[in-house]
PDB file of N, CA and C in Angstrom:
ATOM      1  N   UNK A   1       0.836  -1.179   0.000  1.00  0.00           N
ATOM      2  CA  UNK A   1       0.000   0.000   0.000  1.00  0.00           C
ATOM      3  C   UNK A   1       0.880   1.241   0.000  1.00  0.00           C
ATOM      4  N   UNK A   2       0.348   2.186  -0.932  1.00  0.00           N
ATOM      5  CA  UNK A   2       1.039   3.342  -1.247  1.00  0.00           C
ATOM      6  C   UNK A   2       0.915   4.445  -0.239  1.00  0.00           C
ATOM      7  N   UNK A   3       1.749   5.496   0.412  1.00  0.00           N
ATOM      8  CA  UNK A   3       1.176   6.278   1.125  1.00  0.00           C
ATOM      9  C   UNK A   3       0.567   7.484   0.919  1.00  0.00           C
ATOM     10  N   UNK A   4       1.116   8.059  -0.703  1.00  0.00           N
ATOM     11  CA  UNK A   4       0.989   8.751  -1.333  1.00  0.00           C
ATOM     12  C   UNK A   4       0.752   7.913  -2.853  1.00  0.00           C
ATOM     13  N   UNK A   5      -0.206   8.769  -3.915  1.00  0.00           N
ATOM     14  CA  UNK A   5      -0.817   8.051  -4.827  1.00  0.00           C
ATOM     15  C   UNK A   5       0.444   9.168  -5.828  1.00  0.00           C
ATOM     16  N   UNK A   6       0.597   8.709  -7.116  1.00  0.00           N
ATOM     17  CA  UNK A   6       1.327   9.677  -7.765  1.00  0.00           C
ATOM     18  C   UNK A   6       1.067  11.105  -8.076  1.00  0.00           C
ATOM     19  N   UNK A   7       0.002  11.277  -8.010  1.00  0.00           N
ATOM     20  CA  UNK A   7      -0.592  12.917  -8.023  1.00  0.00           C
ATOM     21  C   UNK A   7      -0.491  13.244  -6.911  1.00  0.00           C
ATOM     22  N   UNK A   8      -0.603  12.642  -5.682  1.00  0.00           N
ATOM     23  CA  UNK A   8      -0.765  13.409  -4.219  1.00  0.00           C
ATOM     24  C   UNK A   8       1.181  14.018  -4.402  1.00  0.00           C
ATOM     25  N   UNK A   9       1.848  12.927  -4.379  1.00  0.00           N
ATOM     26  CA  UNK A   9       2.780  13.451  -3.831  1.00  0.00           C
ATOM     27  C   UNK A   9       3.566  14.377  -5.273  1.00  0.00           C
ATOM     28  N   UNK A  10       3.503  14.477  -5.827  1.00  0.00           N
ATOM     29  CA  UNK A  10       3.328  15.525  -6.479  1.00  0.00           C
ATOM     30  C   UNK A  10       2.817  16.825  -6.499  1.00  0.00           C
ATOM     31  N   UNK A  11       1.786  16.894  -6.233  1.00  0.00           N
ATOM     32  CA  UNK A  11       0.992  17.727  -5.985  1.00  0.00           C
ATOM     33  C   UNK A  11       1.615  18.799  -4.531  1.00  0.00           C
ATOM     34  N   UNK A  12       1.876  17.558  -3.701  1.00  0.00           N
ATOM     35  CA  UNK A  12       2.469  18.407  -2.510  1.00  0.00           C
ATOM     36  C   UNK A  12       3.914  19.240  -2.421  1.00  0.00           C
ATOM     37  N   UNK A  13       4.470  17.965  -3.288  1.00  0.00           N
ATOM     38  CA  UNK A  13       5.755  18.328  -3.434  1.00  0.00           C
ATOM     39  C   UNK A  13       6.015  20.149  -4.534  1.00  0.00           C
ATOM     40  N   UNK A  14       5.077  20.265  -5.566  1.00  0.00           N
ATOM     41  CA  UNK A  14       5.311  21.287  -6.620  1.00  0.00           C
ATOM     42  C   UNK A  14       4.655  22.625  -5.609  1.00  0.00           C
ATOM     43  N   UNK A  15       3.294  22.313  -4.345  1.00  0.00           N
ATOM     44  CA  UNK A  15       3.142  23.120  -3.748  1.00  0.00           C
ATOM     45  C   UNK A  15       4.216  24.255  -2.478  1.00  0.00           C
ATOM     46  N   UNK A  16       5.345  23.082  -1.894  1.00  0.00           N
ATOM     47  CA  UNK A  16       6.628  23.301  -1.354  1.00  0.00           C
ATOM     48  C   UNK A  16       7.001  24.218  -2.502  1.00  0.00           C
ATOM     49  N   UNK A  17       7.380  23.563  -3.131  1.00  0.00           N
ATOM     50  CA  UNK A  17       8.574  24.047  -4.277  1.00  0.00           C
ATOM     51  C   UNK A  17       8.084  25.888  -4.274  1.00  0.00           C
ATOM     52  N   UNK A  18       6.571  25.953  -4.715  1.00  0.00           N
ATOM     53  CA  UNK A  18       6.509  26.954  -5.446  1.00  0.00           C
ATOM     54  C   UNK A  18       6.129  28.198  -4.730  1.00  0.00           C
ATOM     55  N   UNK A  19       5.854  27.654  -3.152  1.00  0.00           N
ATOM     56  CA  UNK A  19       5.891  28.570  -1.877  1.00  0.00           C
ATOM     57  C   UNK A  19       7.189  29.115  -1.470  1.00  0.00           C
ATOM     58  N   UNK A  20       8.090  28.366  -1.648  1.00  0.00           N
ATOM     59  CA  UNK A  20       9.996  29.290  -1.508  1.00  0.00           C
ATOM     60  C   UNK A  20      10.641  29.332  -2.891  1.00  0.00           C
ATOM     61  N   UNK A  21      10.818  30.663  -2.906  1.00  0.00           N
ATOM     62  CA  UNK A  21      11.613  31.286  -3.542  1.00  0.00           C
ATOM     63  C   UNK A  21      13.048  30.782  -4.362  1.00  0.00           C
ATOM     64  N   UNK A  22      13.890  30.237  -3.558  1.00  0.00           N
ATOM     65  CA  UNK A  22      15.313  29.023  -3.302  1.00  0.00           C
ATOM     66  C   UNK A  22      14.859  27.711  -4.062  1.00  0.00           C
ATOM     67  N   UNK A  23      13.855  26.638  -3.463  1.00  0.00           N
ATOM     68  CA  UNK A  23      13.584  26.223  -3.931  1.00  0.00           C
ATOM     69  C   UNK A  23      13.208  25.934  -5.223  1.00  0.00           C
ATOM     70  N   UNK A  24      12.423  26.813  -5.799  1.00  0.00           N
ATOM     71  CA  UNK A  24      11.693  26.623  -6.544  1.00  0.00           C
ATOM     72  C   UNK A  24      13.046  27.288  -7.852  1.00  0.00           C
ATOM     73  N   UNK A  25      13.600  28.078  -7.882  1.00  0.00           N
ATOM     74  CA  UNK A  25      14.505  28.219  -8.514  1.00  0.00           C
ATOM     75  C   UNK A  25      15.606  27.166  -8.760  1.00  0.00           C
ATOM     76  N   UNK A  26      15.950  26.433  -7.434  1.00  0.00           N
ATOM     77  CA  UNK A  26      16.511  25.012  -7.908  1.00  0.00           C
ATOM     78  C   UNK A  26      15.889  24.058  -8.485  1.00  0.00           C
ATOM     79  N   UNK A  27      14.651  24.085  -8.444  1.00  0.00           N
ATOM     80  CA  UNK A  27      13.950  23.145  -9.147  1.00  0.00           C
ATOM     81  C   UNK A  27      13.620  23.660 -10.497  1.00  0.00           C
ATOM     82  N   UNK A  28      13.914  24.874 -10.635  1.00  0.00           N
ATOM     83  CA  UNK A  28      13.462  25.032 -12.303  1.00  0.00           C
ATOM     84  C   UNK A  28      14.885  24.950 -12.849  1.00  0.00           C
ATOM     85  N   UNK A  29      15.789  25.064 -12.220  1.00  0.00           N
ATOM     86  CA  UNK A  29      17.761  24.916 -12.896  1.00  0.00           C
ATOM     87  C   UNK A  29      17.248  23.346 -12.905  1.00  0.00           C
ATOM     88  N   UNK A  30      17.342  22.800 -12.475  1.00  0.00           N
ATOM     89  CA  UNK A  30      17.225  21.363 -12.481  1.00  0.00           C
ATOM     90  C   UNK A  30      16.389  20.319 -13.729  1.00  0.00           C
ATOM     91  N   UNK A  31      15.444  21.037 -13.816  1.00  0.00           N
ATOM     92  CA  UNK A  31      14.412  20.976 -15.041  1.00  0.00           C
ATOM     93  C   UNK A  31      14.832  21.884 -16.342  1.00  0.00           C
ATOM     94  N   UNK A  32      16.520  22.526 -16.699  1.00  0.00           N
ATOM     95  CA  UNK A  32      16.734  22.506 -17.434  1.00  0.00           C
ATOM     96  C   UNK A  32      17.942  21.686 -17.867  1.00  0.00           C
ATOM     97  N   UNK A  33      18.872  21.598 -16.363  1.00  0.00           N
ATOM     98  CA  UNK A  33      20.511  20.891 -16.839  1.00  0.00           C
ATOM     99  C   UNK A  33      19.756  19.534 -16.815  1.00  0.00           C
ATOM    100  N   UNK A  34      19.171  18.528 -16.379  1.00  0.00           N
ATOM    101  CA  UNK A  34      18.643  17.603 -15.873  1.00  0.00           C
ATOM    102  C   UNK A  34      16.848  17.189 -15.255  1.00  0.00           C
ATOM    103  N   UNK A  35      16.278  16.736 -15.912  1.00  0.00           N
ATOM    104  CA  UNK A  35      14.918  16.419 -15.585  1.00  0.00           C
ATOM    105  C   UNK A  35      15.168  15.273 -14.487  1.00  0.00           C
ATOM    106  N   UNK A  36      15.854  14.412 -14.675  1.00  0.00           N
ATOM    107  CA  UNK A  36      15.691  12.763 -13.548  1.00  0.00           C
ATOM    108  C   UNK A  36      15.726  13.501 -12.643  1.00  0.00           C
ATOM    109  N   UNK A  37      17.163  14.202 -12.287  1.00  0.00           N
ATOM    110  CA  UNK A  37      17.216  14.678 -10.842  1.00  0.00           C
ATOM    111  C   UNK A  37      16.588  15.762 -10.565  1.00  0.00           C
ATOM    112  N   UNK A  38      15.258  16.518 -11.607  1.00  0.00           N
ATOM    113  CA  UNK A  38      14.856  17.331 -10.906  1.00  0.00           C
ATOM    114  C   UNK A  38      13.497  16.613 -10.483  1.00  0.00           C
ATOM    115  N   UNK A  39      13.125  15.370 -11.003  1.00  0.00           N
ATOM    116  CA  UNK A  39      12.128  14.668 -10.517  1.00  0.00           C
ATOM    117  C   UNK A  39      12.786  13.999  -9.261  1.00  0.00           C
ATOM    118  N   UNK A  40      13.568  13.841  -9.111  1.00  0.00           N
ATOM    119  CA  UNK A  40      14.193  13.322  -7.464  1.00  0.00           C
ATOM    120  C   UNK A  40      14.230  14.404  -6.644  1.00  0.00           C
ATOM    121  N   UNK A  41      14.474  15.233  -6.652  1.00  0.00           N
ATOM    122  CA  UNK A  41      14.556  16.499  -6.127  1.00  0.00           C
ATOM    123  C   UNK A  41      12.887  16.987  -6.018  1.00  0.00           C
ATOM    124  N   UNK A  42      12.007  16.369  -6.609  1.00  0.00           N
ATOM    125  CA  UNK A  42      10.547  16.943  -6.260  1.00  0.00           C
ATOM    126  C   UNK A  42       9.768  15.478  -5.146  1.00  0.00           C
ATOM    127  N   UNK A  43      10.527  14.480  -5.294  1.00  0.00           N
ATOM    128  CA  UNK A  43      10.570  13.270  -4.598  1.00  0.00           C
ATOM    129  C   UNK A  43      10.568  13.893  -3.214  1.00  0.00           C
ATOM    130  N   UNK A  44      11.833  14.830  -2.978  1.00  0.00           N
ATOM    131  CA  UNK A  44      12.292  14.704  -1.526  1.00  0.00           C
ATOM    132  C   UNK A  44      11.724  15.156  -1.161  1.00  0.00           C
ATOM    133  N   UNK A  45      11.458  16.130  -1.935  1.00  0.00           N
ATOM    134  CA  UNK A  45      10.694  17.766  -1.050  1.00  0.00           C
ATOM    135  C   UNK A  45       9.300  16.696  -0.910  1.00  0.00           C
ATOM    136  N   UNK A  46       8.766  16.460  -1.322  1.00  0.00           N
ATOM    137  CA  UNK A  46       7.146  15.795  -0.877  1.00  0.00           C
ATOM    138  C   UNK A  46       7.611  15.267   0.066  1.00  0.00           C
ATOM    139  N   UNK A  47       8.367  14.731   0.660  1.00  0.00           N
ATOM    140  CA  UNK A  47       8.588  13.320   1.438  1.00  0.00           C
ATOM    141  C   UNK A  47       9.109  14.212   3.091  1.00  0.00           C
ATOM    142  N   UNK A  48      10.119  15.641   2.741  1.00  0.00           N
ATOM    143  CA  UNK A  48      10.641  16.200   3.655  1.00  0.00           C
ATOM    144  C   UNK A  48      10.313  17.706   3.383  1.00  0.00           C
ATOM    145  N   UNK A  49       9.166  17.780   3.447  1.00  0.00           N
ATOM    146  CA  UNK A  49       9.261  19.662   3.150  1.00  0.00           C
ATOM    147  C   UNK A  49       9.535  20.171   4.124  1.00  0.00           C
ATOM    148  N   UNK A  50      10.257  19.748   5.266  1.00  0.00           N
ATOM    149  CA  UNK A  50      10.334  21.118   6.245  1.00  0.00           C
ATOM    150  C   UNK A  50      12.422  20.984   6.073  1.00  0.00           C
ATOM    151  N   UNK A  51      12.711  20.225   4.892  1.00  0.00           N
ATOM    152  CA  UNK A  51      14.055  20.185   4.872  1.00  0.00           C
ATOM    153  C   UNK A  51      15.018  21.550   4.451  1.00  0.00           C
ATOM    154  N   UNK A  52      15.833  21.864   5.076  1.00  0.00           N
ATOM    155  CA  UNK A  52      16.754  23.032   5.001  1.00  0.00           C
ATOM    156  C   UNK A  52      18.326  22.249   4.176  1.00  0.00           C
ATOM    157  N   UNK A  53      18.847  23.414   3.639  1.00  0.00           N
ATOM    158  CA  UNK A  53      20.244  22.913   3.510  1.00  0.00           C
ATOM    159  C   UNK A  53      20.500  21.683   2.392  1.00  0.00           C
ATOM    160  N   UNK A  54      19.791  21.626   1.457  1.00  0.00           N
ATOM    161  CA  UNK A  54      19.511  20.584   0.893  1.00  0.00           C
ATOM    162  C   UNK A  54      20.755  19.981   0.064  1.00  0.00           C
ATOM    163  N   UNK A  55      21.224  19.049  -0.457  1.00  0.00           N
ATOM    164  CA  UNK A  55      22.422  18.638  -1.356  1.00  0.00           C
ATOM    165  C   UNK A  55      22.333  17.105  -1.895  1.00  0.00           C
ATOM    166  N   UNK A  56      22.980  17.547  -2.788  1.00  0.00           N
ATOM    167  CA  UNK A  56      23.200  16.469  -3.745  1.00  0.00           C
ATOM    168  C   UNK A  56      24.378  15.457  -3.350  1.00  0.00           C
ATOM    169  N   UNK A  57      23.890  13.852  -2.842  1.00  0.00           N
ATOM    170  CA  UNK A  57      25.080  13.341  -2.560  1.00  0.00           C
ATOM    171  C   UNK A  57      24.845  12.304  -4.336  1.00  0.00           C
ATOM    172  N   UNK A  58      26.645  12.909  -4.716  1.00  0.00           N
ATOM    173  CA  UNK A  58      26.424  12.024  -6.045  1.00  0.00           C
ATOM    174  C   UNK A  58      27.178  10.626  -5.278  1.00  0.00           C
ATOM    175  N   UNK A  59      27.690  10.147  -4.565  1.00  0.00           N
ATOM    176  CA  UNK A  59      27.602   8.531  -4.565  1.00  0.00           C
ATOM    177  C   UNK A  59      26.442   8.043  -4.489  1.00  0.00           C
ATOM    178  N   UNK A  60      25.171   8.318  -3.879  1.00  0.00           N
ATOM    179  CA  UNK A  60      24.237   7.539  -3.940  1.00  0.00           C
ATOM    180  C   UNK A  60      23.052   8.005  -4.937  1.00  0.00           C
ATOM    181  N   UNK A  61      23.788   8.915  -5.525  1.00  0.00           N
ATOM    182  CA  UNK A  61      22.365   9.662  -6.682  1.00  0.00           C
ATOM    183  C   UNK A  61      21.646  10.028  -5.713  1.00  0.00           C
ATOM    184  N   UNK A  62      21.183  10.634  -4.887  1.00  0.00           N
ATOM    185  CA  UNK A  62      20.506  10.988  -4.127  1.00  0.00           C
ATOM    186  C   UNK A  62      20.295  12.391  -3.114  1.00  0.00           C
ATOM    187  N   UNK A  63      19.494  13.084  -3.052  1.00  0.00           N
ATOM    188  CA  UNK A  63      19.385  14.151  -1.692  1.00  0.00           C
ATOM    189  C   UNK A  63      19.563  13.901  -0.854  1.00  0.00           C
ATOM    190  N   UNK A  64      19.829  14.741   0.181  1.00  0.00           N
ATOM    191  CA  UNK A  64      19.951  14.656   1.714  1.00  0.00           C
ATOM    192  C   UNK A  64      19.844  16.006   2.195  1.00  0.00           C
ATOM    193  N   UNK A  65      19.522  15.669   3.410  1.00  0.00           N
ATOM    194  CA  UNK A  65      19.792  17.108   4.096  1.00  0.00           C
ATOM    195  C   UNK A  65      20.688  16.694   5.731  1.00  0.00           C
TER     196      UNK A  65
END
């Protein structure tokens, strides 16, 4: 069982994004050098929106904060 359906967390995640300023500017650089990781990068934020400090760890392809 899913906890989020693919539109929910989406939905939540583009709402984060487009409420900060920072954000949402990394997410539109991202959606031009790179789409995968700017769809991972809209992953996290749904999953952690109260995350600060955000980064790219490239050994695991992945965000963190």
């Amino acid at each position: 069982m899913k906890l989020f359906s693919k539109k929910n967390w989406k939905t939540k995640g583009l709402e984060v994004i487009n409420s900060h300023f920072g954000k949402k500017r990394t997410y539109e650089t991202f959606l031009r050098i790179d789409p995968s990781v700017a769809e991972k990068y809209l992953r996290f934020i749904s999953r952690n929106s109260n995350a600060t400090y955000i980064q790219w760890d490239r050994s695991i392809q992945n965000f963190r904060y």
